[in-house]
C-alpha atoms as a PDB file:
ATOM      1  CA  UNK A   1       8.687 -41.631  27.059  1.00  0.00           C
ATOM      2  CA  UNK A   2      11.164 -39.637  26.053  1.00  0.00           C
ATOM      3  CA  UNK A   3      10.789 -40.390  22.091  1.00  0.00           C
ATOM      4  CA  UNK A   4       7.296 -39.437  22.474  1.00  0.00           C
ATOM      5  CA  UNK A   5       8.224 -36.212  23.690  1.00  0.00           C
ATOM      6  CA  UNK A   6      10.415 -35.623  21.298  1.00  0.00           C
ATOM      7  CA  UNK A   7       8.234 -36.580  18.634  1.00  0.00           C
ATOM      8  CA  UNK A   8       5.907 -34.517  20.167  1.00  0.00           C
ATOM      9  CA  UNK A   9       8.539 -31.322  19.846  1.00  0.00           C
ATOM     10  CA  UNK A  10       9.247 -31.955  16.113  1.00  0.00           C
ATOM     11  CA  UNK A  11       6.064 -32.038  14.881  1.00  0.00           C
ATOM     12  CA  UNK A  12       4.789 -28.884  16.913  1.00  0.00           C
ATOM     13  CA  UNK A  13       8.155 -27.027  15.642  1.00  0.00           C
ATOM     14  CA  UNK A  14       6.811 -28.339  12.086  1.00  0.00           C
ATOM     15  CA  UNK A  15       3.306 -27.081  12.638  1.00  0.00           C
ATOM     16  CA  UNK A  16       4.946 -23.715  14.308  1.00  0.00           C
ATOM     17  CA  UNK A  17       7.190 -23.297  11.175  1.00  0.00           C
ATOM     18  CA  UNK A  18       4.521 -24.009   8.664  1.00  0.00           C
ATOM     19  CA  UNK A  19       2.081 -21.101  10.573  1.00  0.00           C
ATOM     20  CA  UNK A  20       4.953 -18.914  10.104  1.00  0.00           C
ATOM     21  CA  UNK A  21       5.977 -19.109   6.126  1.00  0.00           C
ATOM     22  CA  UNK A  22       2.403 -18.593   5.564  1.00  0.00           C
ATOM     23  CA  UNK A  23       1.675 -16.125   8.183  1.00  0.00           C
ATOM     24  CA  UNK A  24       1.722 -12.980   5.016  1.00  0.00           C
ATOM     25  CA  UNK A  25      -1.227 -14.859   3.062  1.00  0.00           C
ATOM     26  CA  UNK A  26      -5.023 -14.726   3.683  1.00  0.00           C
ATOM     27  CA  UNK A  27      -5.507 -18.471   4.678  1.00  0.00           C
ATOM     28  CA  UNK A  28      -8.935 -18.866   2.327  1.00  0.00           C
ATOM     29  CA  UNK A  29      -7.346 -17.224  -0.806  1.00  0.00           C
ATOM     30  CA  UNK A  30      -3.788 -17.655  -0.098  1.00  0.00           C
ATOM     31  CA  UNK A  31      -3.737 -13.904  -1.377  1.00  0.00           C
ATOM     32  CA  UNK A  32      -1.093 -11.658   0.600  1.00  0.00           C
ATOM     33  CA  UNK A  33      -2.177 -10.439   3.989  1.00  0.00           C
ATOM     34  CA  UNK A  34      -2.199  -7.183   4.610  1.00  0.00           C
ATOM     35  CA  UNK A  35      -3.488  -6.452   0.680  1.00  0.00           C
ATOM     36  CA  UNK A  36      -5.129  -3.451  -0.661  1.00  0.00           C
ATOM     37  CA  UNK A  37      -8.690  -4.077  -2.662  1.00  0.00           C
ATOM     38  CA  UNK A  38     -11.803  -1.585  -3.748  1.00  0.00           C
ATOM     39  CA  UNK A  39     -15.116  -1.395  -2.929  1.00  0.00           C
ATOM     40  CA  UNK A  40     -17.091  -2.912  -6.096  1.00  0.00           C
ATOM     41  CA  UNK A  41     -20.720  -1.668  -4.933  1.00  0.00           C
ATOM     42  CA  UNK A  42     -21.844   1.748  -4.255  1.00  0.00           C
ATOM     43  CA  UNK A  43     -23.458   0.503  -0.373  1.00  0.00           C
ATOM     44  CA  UNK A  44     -21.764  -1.740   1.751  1.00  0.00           C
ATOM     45  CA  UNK A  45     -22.775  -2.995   5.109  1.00  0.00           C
ATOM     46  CA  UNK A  46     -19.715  -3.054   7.617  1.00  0.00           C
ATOM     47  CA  UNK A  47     -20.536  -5.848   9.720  1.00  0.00           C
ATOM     48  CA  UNK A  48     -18.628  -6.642  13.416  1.00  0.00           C
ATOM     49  CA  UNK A  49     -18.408  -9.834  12.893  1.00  0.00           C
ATOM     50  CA  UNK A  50     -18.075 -11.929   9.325  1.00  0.00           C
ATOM     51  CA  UNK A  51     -21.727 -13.145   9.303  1.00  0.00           C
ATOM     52  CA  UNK A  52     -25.014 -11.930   8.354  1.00  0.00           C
ATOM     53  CA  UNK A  53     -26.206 -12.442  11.864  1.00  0.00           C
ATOM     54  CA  UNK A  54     -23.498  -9.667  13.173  1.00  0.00           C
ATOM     55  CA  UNK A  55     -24.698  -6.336  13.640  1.00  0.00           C
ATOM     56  CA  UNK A  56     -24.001  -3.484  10.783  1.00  0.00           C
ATOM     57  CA  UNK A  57     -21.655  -1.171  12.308  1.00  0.00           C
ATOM     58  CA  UNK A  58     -22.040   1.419   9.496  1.00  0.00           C
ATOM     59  CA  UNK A  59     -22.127   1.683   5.514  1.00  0.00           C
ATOM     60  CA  UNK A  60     -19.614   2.360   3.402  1.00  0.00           C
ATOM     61  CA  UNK A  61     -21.521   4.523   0.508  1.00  0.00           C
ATOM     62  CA  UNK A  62     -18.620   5.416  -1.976  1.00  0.00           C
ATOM     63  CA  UNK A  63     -17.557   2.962  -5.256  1.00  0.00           C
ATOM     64  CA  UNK A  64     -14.180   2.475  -5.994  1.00  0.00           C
ATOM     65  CA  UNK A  65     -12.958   3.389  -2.009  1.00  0.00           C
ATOM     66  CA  UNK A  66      -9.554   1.846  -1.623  1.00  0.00           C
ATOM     67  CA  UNK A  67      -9.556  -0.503   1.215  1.00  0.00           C
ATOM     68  CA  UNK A  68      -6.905  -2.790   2.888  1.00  0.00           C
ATOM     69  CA  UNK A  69      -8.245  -6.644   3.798  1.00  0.00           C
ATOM     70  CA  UNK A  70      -6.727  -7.421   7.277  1.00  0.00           C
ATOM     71  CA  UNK A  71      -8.402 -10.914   7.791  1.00  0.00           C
ATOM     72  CA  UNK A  72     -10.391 -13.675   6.192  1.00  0.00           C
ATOM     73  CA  UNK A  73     -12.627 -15.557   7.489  1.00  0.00           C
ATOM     74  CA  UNK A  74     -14.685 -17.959   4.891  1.00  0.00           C
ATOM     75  CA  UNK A  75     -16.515 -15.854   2.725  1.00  0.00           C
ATOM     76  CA  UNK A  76     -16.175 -12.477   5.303  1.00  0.00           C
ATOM     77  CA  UNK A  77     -12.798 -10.068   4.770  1.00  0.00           C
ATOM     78  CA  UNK A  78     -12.020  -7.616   7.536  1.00  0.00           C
ATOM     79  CA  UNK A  79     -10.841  -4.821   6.054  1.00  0.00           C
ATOM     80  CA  UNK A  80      -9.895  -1.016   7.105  1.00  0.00           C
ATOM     81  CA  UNK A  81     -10.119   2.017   5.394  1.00  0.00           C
ATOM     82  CA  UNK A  82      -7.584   5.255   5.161  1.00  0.00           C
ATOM     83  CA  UNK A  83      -8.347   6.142   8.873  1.00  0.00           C
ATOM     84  CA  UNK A  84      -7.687   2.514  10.504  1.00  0.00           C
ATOM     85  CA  UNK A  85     -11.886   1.875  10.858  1.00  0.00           C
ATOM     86  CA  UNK A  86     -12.852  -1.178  10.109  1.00  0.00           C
ATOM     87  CA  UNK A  87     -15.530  -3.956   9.825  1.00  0.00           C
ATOM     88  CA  UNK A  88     -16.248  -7.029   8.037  1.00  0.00           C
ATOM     89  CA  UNK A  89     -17.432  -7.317   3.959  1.00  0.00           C
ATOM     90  CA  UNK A  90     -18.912 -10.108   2.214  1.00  0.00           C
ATOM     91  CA  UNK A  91     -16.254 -10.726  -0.831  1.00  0.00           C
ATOM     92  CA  UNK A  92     -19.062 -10.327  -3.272  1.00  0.00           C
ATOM     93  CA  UNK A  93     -18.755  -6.523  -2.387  1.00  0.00           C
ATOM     94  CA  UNK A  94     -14.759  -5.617  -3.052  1.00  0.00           C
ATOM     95  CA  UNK A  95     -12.852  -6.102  -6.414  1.00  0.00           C
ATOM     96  CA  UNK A  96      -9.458  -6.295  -7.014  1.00  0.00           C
ATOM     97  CA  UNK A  97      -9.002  -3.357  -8.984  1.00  0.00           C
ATOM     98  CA  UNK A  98      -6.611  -1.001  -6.872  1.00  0.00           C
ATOM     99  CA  UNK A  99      -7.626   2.685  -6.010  1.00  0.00           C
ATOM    100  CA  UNK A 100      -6.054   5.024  -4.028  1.00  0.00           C
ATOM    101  CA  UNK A 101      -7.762   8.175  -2.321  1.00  0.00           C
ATOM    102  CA  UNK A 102      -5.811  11.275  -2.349  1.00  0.00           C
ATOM    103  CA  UNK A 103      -4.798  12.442   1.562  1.00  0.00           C
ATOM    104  CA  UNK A 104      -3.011  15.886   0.621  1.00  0.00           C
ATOM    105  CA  UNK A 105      -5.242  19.391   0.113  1.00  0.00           C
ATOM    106  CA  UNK A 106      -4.040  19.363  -3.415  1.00  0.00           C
ATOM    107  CA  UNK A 107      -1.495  17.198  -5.397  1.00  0.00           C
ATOM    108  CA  UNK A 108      -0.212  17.897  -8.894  1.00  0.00           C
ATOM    109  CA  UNK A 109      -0.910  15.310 -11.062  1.00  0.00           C
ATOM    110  CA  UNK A 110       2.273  15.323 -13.459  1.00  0.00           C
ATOM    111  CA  UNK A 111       3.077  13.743 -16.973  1.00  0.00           C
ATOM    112  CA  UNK A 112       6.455  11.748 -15.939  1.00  0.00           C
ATOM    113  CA  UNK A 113       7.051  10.467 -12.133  1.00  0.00           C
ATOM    114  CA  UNK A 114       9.275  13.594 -11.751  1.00  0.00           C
ATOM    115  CA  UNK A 115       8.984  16.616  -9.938  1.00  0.00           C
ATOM    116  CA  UNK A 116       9.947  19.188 -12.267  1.00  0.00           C
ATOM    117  CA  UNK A 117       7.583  17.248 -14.643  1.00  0.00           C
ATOM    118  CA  UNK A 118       4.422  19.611 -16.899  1.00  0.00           C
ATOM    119  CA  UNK A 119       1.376  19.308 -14.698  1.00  0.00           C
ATOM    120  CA  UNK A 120      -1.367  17.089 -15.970  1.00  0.00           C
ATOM    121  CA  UNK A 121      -4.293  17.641 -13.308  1.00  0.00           C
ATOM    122  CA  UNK A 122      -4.185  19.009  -9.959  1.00  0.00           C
ATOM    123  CA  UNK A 123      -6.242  16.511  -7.343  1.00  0.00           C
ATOM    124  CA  UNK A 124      -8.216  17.563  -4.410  1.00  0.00           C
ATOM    125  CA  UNK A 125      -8.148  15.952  -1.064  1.00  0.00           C
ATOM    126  CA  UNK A 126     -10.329  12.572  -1.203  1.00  0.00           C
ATOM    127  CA  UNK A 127     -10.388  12.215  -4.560  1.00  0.00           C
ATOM    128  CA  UNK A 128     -10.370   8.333  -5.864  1.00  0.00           C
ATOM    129  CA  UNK A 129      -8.218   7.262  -8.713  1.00  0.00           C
ATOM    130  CA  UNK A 130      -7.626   4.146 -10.199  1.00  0.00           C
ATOM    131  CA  UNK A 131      -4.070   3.270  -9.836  1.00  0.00           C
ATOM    132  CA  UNK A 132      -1.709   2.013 -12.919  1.00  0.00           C
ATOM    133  CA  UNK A 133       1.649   1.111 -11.813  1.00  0.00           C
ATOM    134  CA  UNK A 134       4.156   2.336  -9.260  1.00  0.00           C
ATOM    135  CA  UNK A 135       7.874   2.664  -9.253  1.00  0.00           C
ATOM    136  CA  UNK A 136      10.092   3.485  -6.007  1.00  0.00           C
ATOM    137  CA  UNK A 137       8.680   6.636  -5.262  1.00  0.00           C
ATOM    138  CA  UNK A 138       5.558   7.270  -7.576  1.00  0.00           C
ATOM    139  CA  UNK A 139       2.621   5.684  -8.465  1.00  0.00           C
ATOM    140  CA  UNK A 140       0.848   6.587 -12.004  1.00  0.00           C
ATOM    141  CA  UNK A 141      -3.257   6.687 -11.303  1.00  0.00           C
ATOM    142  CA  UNK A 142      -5.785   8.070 -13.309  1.00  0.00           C
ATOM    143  CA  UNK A 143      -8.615  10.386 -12.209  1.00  0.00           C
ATOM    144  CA  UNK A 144     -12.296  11.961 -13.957  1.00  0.00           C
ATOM    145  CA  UNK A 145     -10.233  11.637 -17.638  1.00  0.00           C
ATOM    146  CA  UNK A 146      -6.967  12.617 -16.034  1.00  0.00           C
ATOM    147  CA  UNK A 147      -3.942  10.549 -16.588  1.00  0.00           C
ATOM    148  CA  UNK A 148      -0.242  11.056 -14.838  1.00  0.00           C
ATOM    149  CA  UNK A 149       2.240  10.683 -11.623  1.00  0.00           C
ATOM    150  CA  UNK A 150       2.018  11.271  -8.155  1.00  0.00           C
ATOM    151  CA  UNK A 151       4.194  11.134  -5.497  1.00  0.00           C
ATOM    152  CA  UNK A 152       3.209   7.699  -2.823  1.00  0.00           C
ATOM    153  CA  UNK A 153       3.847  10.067  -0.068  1.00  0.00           C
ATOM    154  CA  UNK A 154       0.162  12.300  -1.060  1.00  0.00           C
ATOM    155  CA  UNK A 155      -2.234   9.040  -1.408  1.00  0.00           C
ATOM    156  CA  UNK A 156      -3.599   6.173   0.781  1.00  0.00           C
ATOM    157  CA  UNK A 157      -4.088   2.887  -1.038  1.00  0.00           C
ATOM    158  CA  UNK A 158      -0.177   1.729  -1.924  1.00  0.00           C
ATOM    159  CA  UNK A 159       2.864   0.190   0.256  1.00  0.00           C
ATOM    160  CA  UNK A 160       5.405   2.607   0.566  1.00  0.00           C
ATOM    161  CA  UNK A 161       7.586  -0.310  -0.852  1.00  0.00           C
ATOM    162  CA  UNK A 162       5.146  -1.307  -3.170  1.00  0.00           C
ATOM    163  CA  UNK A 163       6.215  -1.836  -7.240  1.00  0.00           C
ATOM    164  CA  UNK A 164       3.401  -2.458  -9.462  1.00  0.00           C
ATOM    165  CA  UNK A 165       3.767  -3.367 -13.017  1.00  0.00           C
END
């Protein structure tokens, strides 16, 4: 008896374990969980629950909107947008690309990630660029033509310890 239940307590220490390694990736794509996609269409119902059979919540109506996937579920992502609302897409409806949308009134777009940097563009509050790489502190996006740096601390759509290549 007491072999069994030992067994017993190995294997569910295994199983426990194994939950935990993978507890950062999606467990469909094996993509990192929490991980920040787009919206590919330009209307997308927001579903409660990841089926067609759930009721649409609302519609997200804006291309290109930076959202973060917080679940999986089959086909079904549950993602969240800049204000913490969120619903369920089909993944036929969000790309990979990363966005970010700008949360400041204005932020200077500069030429170089520093702040004494020529201006490039200035950016208005919810504004959505297309994001290009990041460093500690900056991110490099481009916006309507406009290319340059901006500091992480102005945008939503990036880790604050994020470093893209």
């Amino acid at each position: 008896m007491k072999s069994v239940l030992l067994i017993t307590a190995l294997l569910l220490s295994i199983q426990l374990a194994g939950q935990t390694a993978r507890a950062d990736v999606g467990p469909v794509t094996g993509l990192p969980m929490p991980r920040f996609v787009s919206l590919k269409a330009s209307e997308a119902n927001v579903r409660r629950g990841p089926s067609k059979t759930h009721r649409i919540d609302w519609i997200f109506k804006r291309r290109d909107m930076p959202l973060r996937v917080i679940a999986e579920h089959g086909h079904w992502r549950r993602v969240e947008d800049r204000d913490g609302v969120g619903g369920w897409l089909h993944y036929s409806l969000i790309s990979g690309v990363r966005t970010v949308i700008i949360d400041e009134d204005a932020v200077e777009l500069r030429r170089k990630p520093m702040t004494d940097a020529p201006v490039a563009a200035m950016l208005e509050r919810g504004v959505v660029a297309r994001l290009n790489e990041c460093i500690a502190d900056w991110c490099s996006m481009r916006a309507d033509g406009y290319r340059g740096w901006a500091p992480k601390s102005s945008f939503w759509g990036v880790e604050r310890a994020e470093i893209i290549d």
